[in-house]
C-alpha atoms as a PDB file:
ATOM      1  CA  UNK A   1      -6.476   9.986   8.551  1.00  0.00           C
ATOM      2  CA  UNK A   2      -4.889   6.804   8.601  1.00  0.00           C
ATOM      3  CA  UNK A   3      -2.452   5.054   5.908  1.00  0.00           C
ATOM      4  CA  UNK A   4      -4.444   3.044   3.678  1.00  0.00           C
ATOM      5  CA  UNK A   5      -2.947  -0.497   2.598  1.00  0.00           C
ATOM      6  CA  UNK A   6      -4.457  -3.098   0.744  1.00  0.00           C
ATOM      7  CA  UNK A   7      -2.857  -6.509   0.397  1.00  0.00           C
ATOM      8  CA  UNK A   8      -1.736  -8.222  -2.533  1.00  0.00           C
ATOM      9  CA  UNK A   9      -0.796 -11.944  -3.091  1.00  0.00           C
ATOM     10  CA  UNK A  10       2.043 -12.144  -5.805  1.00  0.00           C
ATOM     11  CA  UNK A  11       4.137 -14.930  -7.101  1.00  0.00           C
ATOM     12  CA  UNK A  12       7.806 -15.035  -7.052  1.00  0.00           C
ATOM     13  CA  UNK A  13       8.852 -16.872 -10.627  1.00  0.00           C
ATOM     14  CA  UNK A  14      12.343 -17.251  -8.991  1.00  0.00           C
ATOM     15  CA  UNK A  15      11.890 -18.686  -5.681  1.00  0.00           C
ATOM     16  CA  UNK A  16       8.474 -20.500  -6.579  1.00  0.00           C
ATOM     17  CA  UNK A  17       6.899 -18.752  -3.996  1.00  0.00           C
ATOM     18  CA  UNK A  18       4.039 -17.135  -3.448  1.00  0.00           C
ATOM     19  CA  UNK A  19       4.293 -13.778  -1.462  1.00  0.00           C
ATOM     20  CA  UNK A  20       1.592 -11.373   0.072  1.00  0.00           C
ATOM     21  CA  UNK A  21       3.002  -7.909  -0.101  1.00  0.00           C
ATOM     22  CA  UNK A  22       1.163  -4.699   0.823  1.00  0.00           C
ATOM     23  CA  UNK A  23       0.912  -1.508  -0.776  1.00  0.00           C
ATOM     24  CA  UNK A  24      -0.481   2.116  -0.651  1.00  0.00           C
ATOM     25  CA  UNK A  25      -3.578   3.095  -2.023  1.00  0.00           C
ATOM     26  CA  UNK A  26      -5.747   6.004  -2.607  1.00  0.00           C
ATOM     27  CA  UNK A  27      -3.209   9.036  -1.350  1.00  0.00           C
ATOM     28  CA  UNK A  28      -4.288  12.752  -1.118  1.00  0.00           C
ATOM     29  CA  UNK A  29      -2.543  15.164  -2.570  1.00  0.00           C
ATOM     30  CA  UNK A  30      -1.703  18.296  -0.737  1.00  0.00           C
ATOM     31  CA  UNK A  31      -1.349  20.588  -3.886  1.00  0.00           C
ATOM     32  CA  UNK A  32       1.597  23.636  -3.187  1.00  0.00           C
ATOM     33  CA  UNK A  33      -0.630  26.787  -1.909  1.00  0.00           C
ATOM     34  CA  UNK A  34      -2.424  24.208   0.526  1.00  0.00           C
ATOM     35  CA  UNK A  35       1.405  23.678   1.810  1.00  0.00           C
ATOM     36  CA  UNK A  36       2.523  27.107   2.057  1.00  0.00           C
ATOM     37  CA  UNK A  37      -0.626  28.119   4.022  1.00  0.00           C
ATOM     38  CA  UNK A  38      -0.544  25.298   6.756  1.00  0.00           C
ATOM     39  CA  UNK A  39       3.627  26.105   7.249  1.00  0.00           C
ATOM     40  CA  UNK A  40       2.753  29.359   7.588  1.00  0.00           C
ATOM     41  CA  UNK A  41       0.230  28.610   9.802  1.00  0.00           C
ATOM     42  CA  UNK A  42       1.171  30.184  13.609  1.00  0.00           C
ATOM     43  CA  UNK A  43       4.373  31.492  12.018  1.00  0.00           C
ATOM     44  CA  UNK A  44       4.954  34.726  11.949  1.00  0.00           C
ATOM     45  CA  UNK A  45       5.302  34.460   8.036  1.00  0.00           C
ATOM     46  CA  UNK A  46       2.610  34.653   5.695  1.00  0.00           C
ATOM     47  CA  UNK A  47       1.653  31.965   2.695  1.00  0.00           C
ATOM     48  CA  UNK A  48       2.619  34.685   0.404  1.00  0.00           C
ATOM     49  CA  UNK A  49       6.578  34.789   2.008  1.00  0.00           C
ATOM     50  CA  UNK A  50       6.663  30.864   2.353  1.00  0.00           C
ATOM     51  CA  UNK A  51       5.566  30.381  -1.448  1.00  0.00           C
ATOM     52  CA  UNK A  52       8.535  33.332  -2.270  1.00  0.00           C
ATOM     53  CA  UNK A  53      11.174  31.275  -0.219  1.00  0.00           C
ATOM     54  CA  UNK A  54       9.951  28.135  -1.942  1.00  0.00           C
ATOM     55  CA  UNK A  55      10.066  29.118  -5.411  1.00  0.00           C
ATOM     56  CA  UNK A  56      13.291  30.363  -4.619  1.00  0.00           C
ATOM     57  CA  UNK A  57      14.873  27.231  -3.826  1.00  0.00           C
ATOM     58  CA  UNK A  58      13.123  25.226  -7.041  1.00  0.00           C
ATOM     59  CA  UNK A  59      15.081  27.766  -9.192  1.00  0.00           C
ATOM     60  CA  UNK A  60      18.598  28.135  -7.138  1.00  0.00           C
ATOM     61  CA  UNK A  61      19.397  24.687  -6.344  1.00  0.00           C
ATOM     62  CA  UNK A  62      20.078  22.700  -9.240  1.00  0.00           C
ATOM     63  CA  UNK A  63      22.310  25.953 -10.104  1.00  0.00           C
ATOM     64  CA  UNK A  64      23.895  25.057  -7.071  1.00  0.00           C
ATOM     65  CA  UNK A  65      23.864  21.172  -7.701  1.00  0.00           C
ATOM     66  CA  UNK A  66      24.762  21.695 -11.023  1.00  0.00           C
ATOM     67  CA  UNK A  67      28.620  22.930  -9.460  1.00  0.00           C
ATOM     68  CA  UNK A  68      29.026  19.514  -8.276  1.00  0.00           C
ATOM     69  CA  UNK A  69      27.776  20.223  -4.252  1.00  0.00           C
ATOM     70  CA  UNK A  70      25.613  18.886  -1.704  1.00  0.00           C
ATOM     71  CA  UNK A  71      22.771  21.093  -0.225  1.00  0.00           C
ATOM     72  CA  UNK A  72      21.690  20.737   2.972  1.00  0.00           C
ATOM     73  CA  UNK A  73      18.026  22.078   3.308  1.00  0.00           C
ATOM     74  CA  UNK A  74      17.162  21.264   6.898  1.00  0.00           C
ATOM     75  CA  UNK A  75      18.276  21.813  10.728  1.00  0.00           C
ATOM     76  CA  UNK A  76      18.079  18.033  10.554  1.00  0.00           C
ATOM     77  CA  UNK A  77      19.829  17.141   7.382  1.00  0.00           C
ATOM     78  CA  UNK A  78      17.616  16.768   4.710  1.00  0.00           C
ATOM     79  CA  UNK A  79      19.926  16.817   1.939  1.00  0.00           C
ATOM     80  CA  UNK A  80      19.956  16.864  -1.853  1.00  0.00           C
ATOM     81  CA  UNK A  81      23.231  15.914  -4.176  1.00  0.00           C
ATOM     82  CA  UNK A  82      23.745  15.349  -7.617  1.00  0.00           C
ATOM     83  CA  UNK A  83      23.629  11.894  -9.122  1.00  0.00           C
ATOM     84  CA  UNK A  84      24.954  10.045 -11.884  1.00  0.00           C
ATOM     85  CA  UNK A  85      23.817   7.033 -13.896  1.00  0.00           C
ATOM     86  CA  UNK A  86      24.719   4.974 -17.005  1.00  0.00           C
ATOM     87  CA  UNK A  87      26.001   1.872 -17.933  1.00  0.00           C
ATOM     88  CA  UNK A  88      27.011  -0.229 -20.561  1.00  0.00           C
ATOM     89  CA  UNK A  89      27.492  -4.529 -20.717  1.00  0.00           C
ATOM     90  CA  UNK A  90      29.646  -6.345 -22.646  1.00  0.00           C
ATOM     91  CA  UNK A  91      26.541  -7.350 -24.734  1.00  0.00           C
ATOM     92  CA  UNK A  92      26.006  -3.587 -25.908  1.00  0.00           C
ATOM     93  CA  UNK A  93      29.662  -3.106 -26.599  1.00  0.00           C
ATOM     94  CA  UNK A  94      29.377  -5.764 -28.834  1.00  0.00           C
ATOM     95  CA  UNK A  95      26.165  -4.853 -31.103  1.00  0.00           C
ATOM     96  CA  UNK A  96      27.657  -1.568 -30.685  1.00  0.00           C
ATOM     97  CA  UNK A  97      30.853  -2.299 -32.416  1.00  0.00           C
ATOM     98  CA  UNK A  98      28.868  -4.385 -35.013  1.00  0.00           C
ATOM     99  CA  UNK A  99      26.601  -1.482 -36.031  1.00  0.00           C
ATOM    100  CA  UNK A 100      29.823   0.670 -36.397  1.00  0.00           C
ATOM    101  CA  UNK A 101      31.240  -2.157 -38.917  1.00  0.00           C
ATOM    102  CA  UNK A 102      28.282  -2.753 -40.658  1.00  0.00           C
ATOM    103  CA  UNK A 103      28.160   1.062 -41.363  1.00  0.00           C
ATOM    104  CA  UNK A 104      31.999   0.900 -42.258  1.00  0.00           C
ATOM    105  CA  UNK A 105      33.124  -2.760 -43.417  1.00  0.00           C
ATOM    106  CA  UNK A 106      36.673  -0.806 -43.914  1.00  0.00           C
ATOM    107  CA  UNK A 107      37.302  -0.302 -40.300  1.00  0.00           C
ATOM    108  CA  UNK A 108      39.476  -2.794 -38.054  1.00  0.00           C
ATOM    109  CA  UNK A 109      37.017  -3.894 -35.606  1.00  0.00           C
ATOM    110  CA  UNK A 110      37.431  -6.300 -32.967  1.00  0.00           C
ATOM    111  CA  UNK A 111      33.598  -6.630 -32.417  1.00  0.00           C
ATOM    112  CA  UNK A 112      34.489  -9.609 -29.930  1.00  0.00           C
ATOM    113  CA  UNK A 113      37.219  -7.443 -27.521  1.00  0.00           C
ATOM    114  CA  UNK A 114      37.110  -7.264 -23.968  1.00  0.00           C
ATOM    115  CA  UNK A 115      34.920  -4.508 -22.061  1.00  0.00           C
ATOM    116  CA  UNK A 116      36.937  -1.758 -21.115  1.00  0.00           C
ATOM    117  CA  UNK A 117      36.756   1.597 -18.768  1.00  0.00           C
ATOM    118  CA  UNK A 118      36.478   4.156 -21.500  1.00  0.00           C
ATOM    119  CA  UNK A 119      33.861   2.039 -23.481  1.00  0.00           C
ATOM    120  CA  UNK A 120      31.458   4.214 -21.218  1.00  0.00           C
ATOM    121  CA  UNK A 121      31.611   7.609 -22.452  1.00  0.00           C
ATOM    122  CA  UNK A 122      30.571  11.008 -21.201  1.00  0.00           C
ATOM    123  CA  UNK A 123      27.235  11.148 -23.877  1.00  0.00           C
ATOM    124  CA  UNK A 124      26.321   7.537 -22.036  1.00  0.00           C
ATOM    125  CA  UNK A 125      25.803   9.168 -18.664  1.00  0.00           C
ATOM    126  CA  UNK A 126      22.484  11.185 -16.993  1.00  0.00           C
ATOM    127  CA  UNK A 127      22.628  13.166 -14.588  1.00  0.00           C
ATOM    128  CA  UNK A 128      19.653  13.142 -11.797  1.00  0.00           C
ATOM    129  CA  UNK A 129      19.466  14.787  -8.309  1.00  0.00           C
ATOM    130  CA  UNK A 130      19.030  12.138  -5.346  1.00  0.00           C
ATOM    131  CA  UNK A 131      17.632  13.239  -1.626  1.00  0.00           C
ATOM    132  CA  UNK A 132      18.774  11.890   1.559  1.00  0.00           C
ATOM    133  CA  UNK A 133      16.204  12.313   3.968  1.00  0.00           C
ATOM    134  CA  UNK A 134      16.666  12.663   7.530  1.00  0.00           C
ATOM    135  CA  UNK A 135      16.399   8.900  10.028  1.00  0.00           C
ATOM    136  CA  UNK A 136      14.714  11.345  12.457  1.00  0.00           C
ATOM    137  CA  UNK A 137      11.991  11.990   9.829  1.00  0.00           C
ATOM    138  CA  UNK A 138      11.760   8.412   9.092  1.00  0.00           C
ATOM    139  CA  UNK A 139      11.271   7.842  13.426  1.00  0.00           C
ATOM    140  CA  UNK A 140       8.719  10.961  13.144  1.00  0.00           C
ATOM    141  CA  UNK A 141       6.527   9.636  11.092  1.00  0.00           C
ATOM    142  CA  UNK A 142       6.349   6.073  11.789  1.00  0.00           C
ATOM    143  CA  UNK A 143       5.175   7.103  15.160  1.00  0.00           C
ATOM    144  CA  UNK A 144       2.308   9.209  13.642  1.00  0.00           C
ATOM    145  CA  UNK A 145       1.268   7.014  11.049  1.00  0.00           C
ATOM    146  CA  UNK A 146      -1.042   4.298  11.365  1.00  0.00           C
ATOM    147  CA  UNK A 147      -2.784   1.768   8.755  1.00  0.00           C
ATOM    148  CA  UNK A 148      -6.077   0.892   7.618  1.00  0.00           C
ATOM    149  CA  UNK A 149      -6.877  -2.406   6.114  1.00  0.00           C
ATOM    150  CA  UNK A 150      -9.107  -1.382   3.286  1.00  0.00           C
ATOM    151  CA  UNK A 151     -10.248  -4.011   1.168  1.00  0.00           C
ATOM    152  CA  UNK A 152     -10.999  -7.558   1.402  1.00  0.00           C
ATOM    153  CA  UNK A 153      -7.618  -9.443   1.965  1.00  0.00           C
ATOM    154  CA  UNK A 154      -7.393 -13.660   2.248  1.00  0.00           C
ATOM    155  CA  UNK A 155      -4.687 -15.768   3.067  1.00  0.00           C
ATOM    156  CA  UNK A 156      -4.619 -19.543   2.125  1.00  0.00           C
ATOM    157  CA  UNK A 157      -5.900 -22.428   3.967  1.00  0.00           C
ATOM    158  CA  UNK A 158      -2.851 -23.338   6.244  1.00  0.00           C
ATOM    159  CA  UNK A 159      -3.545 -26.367   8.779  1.00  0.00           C
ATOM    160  CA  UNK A 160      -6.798 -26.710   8.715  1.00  0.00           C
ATOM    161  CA  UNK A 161      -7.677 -23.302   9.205  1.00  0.00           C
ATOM    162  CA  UNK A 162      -9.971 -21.375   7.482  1.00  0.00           C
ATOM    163  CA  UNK A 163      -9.410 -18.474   5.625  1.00  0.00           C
ATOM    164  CA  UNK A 164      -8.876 -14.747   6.961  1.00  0.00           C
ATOM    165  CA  UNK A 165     -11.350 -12.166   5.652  1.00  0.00           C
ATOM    166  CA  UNK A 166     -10.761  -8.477   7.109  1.00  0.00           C
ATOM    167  CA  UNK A 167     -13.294  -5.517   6.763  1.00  0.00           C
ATOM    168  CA  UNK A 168     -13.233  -2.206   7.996  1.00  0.00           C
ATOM    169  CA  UNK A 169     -16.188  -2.436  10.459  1.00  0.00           C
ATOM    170  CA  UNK A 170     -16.783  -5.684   9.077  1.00  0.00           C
ATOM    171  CA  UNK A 171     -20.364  -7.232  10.634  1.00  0.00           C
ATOM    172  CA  UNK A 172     -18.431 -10.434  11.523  1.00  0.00           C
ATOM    173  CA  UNK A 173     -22.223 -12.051  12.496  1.00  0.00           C
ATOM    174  CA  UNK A 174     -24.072 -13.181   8.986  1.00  0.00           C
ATOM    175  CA  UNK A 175     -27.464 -13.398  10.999  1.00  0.00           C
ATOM    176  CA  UNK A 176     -29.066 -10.200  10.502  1.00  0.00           C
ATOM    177  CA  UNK A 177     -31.768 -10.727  13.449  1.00  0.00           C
ATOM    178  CA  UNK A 178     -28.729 -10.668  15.602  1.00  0.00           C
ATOM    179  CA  UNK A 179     -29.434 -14.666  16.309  1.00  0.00           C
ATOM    180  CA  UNK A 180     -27.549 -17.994  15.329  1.00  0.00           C
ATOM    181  CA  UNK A 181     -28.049 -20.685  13.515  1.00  0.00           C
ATOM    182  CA  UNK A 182     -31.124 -23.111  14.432  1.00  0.00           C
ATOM    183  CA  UNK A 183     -29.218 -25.652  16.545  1.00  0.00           C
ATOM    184  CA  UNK A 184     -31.507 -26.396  19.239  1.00  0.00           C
ATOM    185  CA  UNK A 185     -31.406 -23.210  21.126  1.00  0.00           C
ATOM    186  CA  UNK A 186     -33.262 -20.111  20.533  1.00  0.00           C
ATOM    187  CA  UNK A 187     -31.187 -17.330  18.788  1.00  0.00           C
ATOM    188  CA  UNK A 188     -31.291 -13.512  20.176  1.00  0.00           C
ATOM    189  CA  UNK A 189     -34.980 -12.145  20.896  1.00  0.00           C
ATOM    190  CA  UNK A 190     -36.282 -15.527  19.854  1.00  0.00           C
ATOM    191  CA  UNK A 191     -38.907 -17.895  22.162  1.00  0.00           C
ATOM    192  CA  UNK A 192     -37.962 -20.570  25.220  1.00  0.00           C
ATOM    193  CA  UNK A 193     -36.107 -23.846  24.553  1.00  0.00           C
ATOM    194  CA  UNK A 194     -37.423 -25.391  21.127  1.00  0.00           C
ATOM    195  CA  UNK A 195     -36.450 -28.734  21.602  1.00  0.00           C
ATOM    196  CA  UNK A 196     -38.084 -30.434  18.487  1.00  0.00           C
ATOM    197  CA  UNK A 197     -38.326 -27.796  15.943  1.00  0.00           C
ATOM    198  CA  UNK A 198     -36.556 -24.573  14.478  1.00  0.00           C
ATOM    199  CA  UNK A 199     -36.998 -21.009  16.038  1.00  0.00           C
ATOM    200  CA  UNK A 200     -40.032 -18.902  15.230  1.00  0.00           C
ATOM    201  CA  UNK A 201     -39.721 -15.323  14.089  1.00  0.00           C
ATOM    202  CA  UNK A 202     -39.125 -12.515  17.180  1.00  0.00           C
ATOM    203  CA  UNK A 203     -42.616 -11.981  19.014  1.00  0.00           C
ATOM    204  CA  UNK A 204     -44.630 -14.671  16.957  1.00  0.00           C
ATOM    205  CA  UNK A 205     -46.580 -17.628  18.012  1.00  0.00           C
ATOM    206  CA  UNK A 206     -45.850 -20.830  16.284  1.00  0.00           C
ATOM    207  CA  UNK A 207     -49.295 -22.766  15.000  1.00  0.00           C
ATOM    208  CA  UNK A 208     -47.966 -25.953  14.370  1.00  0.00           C
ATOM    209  CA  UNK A 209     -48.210 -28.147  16.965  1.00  0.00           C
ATOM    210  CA  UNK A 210     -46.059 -30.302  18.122  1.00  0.00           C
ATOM    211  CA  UNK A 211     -42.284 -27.534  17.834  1.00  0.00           C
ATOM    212  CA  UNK A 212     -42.905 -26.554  21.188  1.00  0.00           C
ATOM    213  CA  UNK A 213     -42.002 -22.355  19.609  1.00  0.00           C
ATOM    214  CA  UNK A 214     -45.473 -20.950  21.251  1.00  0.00           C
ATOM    215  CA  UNK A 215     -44.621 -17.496  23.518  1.00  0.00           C
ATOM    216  CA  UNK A 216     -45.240 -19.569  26.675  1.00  0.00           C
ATOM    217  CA  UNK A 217     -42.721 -22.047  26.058  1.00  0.00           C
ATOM    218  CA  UNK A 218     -45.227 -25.295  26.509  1.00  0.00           C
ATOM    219  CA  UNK A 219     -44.461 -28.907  26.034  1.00  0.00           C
ATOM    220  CA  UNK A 220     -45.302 -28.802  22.349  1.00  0.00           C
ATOM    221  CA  UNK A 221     -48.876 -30.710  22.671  1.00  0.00           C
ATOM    222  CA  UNK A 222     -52.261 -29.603  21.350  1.00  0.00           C
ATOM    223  CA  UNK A 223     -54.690 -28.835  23.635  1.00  0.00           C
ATOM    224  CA  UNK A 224     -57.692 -28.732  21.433  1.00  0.00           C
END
């Protein structure tokens, strides 16, 4: 089963530019009992023992992230660590000082002071888990993985050339009888040489005299 990437063109309001980007579409989902099965698969484990060991580690290691450690889950370092976010601008100090005076006209509030460290409090911050997966599993899977181009992707005329249209197994001939457009020689299956008119249909005799597209290829004159 191959990736499958369609192409989008996008436009770039602060470089002016347009930009074709891909992106991933239409992913299966391999739902958790599926999972356990296939890594217990040739293991001497059963689905049953993987799913215990699983659910065991969902509800033991943000306990363990929670006391401010890093968990290392894999021979090859797949690791998960606590995170922290939060910020505040000097924008948001300020309408955040003016909603405090407008509640409290009494209070002496310099709603126009400089940003300072302990303007961000504890209550401002979140706390999130972040993974660090291994580069191995990264160089793994790239060498697995390939694409397929699955929808209809152009690119603009550059040069004089025309533009790029990509199907999966795409007919890239528009001539359904397999032949080419009347140009003075006889397209796939068609008759001999038709030097003066256009190309009768596969296996047919043309009766107008004078085209020259009979089966034996004449000289086009009536013999009548």
């Amino acid at each position: 089963m191959a990736l499958n990437v369609q192409f989008q063109k996008l436009h770039n309001v602060l470089t002016k530019e347009d930009i074709i980007v891909p992106r991933i579409v239409n992913q299966q989902t391999l739902e958790f009992n599926d999972l356990c099965e296939y890594l217990a698969d040739g293991s001497t484990v059963t689905a049953a023992d993987v799913s215990a060991v699983m659910k065991q580690i969902e509800m033991r290691l943000p306990l363990i992230l929670a006391l401010n450690s890093k968990v290392v889950c894999s021979p090859e370092g797949l690791t998960f660590r606590p995170k922290v976010s939060g910020s505040i601008t000097q924008s948001q100090l300020k309408a955040k000082l003016e909603a405090k005076l407008a509640a409290d006209p009494t209070l002496d509030i310099d709603v126009d002071r400089a940003l300072a460290l302990s303007d961000l409090t504890i209550s401002d911050l979140t706390a999130s888990i972040a993974i660090e997966l291994p580069k191995k599993w990264d160089e793994r899977f790239q060498s697995k993985a390939q694409f397929k181009r699955i929808s209809k992707s152009t690119t603009e005329e550059n040069g004089g050339d025309e533009n790029e249209t990509s199907y999966e197994n795409e007919n890239q001939n528009e001539n359904p009888s397999g032949g080419n457009e009347n140009s003075g020689t006889s397209g796939t299956g068609g008759s001999n040489e038709n030097p003066g008119g256009t190309n009768p249909e596969p296996g047919t005799v043309n009766p107008e005299p004078g085209n020259g597209g009979g089966n034996d290829g004449g000289d086009g004159t009536d013999e009548s």
